[in-house]
N, C-alpha and C. Protein backbone atom coordinates (compact mmCIF):
# COMPACT_ATOMS: atom_id res chain seq x y z
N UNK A 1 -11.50 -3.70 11.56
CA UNK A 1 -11.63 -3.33 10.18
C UNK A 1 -11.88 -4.58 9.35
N UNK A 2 -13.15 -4.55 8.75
CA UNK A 2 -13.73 -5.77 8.18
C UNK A 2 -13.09 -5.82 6.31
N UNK A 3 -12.77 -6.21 5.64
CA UNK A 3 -12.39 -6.05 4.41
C UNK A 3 -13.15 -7.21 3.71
N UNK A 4 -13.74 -6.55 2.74
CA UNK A 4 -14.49 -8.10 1.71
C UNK A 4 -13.84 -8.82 1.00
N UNK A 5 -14.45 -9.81 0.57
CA UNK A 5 -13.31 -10.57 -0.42
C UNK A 5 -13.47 -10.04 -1.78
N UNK A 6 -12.36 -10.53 -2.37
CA UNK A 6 -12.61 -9.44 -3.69
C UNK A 6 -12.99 -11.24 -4.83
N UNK A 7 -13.76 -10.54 -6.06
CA UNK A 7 -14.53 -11.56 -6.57
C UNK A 7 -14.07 -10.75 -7.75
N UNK A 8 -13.87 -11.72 -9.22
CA UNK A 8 -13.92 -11.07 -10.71
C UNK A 8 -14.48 -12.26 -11.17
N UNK A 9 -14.76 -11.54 -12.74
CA UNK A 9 -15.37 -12.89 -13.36
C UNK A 9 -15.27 -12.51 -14.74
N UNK A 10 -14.72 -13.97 -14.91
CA UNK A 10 -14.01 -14.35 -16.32
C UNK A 10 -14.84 -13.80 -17.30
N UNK A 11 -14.85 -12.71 -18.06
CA UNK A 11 -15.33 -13.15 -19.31
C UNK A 11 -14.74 -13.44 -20.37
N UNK A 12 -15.28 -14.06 -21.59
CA UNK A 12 -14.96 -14.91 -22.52
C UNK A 12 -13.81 -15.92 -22.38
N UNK A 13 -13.78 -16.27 -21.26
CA UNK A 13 -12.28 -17.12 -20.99
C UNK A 13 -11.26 -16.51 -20.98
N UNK A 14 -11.54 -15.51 -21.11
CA UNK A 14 -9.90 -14.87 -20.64
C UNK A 14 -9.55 -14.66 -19.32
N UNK A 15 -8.46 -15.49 -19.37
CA UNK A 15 -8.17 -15.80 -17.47
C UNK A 15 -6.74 -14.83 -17.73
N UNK A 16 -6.06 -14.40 -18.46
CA UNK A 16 -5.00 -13.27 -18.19
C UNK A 16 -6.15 -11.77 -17.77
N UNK A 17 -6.82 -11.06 -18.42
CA UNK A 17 -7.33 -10.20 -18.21
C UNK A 17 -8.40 -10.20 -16.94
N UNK A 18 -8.64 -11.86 -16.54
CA UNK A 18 -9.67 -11.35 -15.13
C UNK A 18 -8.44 -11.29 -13.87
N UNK A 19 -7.21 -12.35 -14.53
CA UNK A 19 -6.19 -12.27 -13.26
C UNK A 19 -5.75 -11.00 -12.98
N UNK A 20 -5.80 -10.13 -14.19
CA UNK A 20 -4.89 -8.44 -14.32
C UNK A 20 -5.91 -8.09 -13.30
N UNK A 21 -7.27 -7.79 -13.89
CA UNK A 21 -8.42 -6.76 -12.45
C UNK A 21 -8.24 -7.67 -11.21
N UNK A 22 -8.36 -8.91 -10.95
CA UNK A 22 -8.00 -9.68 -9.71
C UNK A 22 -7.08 -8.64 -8.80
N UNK A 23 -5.52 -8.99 -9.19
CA UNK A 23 -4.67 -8.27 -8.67
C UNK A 23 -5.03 -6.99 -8.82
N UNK A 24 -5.63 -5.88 -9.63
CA UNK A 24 -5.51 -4.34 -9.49
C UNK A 24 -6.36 -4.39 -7.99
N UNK A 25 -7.45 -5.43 -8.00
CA UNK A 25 -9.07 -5.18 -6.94
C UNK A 25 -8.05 -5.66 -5.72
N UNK A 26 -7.09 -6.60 -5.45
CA UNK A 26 -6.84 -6.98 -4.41
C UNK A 26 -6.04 -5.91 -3.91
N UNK A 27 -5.18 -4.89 -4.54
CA UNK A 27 -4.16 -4.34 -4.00
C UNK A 27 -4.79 -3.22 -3.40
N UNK A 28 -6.43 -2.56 -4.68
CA UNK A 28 -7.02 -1.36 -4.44
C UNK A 28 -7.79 -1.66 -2.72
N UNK A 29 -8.10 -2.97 -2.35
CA UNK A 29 -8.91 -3.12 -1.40
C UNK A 29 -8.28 -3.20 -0.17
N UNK A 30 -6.80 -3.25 -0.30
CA UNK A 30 -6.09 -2.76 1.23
C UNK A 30 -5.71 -4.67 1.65
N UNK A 31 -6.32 -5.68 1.21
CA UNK A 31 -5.70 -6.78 1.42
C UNK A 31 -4.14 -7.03 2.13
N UNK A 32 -3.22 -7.01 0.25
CA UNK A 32 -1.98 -7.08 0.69
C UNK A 32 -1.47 -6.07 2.03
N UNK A 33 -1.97 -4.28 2.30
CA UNK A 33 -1.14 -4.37 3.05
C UNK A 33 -1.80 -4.66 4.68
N UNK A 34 -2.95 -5.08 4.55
CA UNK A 34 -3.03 -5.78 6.15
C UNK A 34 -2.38 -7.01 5.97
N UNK A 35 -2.20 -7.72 5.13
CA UNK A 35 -1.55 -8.91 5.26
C UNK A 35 -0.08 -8.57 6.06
N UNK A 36 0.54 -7.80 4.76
CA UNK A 36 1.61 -7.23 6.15
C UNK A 36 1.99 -6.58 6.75
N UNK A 37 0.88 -6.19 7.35
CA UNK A 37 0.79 -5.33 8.67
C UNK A 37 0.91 -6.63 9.99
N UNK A 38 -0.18 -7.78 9.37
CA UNK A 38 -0.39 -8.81 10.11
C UNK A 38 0.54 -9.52 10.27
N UNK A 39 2.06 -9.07 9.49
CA UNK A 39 2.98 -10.61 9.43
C UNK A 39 4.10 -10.83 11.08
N UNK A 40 3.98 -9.23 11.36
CA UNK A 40 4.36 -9.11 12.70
C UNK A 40 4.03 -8.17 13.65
N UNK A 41 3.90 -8.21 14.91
CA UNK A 41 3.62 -7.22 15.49
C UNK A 41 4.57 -5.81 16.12
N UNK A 42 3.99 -5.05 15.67
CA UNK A 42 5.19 -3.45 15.66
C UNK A 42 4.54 -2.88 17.24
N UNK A 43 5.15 -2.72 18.63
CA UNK A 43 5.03 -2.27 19.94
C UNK A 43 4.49 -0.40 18.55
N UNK A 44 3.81 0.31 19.83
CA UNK A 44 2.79 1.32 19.49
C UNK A 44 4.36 2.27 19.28
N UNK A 45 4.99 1.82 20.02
CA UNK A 45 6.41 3.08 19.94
C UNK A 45 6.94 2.81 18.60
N UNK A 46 7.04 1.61 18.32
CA UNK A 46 8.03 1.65 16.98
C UNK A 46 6.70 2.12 15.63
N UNK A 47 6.22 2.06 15.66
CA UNK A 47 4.91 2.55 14.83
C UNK A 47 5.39 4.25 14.76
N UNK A 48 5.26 4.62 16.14
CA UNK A 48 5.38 6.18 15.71
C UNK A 48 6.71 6.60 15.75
N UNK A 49 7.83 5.59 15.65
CA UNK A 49 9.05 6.18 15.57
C UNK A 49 9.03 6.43 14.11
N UNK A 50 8.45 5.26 13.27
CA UNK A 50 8.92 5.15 12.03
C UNK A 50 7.97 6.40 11.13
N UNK A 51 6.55 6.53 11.73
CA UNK A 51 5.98 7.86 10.95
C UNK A 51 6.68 8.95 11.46
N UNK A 52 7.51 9.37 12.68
CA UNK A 52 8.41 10.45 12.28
C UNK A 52 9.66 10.82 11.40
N UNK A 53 9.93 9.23 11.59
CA UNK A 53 11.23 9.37 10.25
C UNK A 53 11.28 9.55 9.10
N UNK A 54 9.53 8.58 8.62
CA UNK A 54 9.00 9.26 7.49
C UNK A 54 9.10 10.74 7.11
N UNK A 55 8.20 11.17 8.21
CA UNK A 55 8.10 12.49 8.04
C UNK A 55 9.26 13.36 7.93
N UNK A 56 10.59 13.15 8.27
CA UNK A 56 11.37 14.04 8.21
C UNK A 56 11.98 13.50 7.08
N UNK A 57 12.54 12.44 6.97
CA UNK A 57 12.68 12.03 5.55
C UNK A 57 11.85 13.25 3.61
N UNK A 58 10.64 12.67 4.43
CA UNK A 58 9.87 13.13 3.14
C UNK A 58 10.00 14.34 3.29
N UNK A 59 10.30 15.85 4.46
CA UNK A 59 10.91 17.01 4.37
C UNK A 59 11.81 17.46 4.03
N UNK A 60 12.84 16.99 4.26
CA UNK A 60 13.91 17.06 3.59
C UNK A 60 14.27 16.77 2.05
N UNK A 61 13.18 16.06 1.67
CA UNK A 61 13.17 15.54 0.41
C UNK A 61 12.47 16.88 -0.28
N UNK A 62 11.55 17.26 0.29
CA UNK A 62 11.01 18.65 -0.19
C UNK A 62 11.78 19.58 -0.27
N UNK A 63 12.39 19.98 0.96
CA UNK A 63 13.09 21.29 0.60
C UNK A 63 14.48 20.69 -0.05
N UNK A 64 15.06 19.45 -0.87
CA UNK A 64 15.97 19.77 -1.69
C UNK A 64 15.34 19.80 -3.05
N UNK A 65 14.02 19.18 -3.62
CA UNK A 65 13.66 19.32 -4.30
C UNK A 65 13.62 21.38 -4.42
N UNK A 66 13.18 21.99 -3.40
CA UNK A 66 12.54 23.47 -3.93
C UNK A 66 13.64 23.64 -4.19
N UNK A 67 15.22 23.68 -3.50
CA UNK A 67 16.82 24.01 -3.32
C UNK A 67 16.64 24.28 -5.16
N UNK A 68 16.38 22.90 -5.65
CA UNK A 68 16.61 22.08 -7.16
C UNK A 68 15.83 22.96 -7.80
N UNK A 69 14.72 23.45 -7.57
CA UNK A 69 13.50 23.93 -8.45
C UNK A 69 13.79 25.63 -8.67
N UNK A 70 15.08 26.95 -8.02
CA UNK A 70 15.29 27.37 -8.16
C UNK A 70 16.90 28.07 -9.22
């Protein structure tokens, strides 16, 4: 997975408002999180342990929300 570099450009000297799109373009372009994806390596098992925990996590989170919504 190839990712480009991300580029802004100053206008009128305003270096707060090109730094603001800087950071929105770096975060929108997936950068930061291959960075840390890259900071260590996760064995293929712990990868899918943790999207099941997600997943049951974020279910449970649903059905107390509906519990709540009645």
């Amino acid at each position: 997975m190839k990712i480009e570099l991300t580029k802004t450009k100053v206008i009128k000297s305003d270096i707060n408002r090109a730094l603001k799109r800087f950071k929105s373009a770096t975060i929108d372009s997936g950068h930061l999180d291959e960075l840390r994806e890259r900071k260590e390596f996760l064995k293929p098992s712990v990868i899918k342990r943790k999207k099941m925990k997600d997943a049951v996590r974020n279910e449970r989170w649903k059905r107390e929300k509906e519990k709540d919504s009645y």
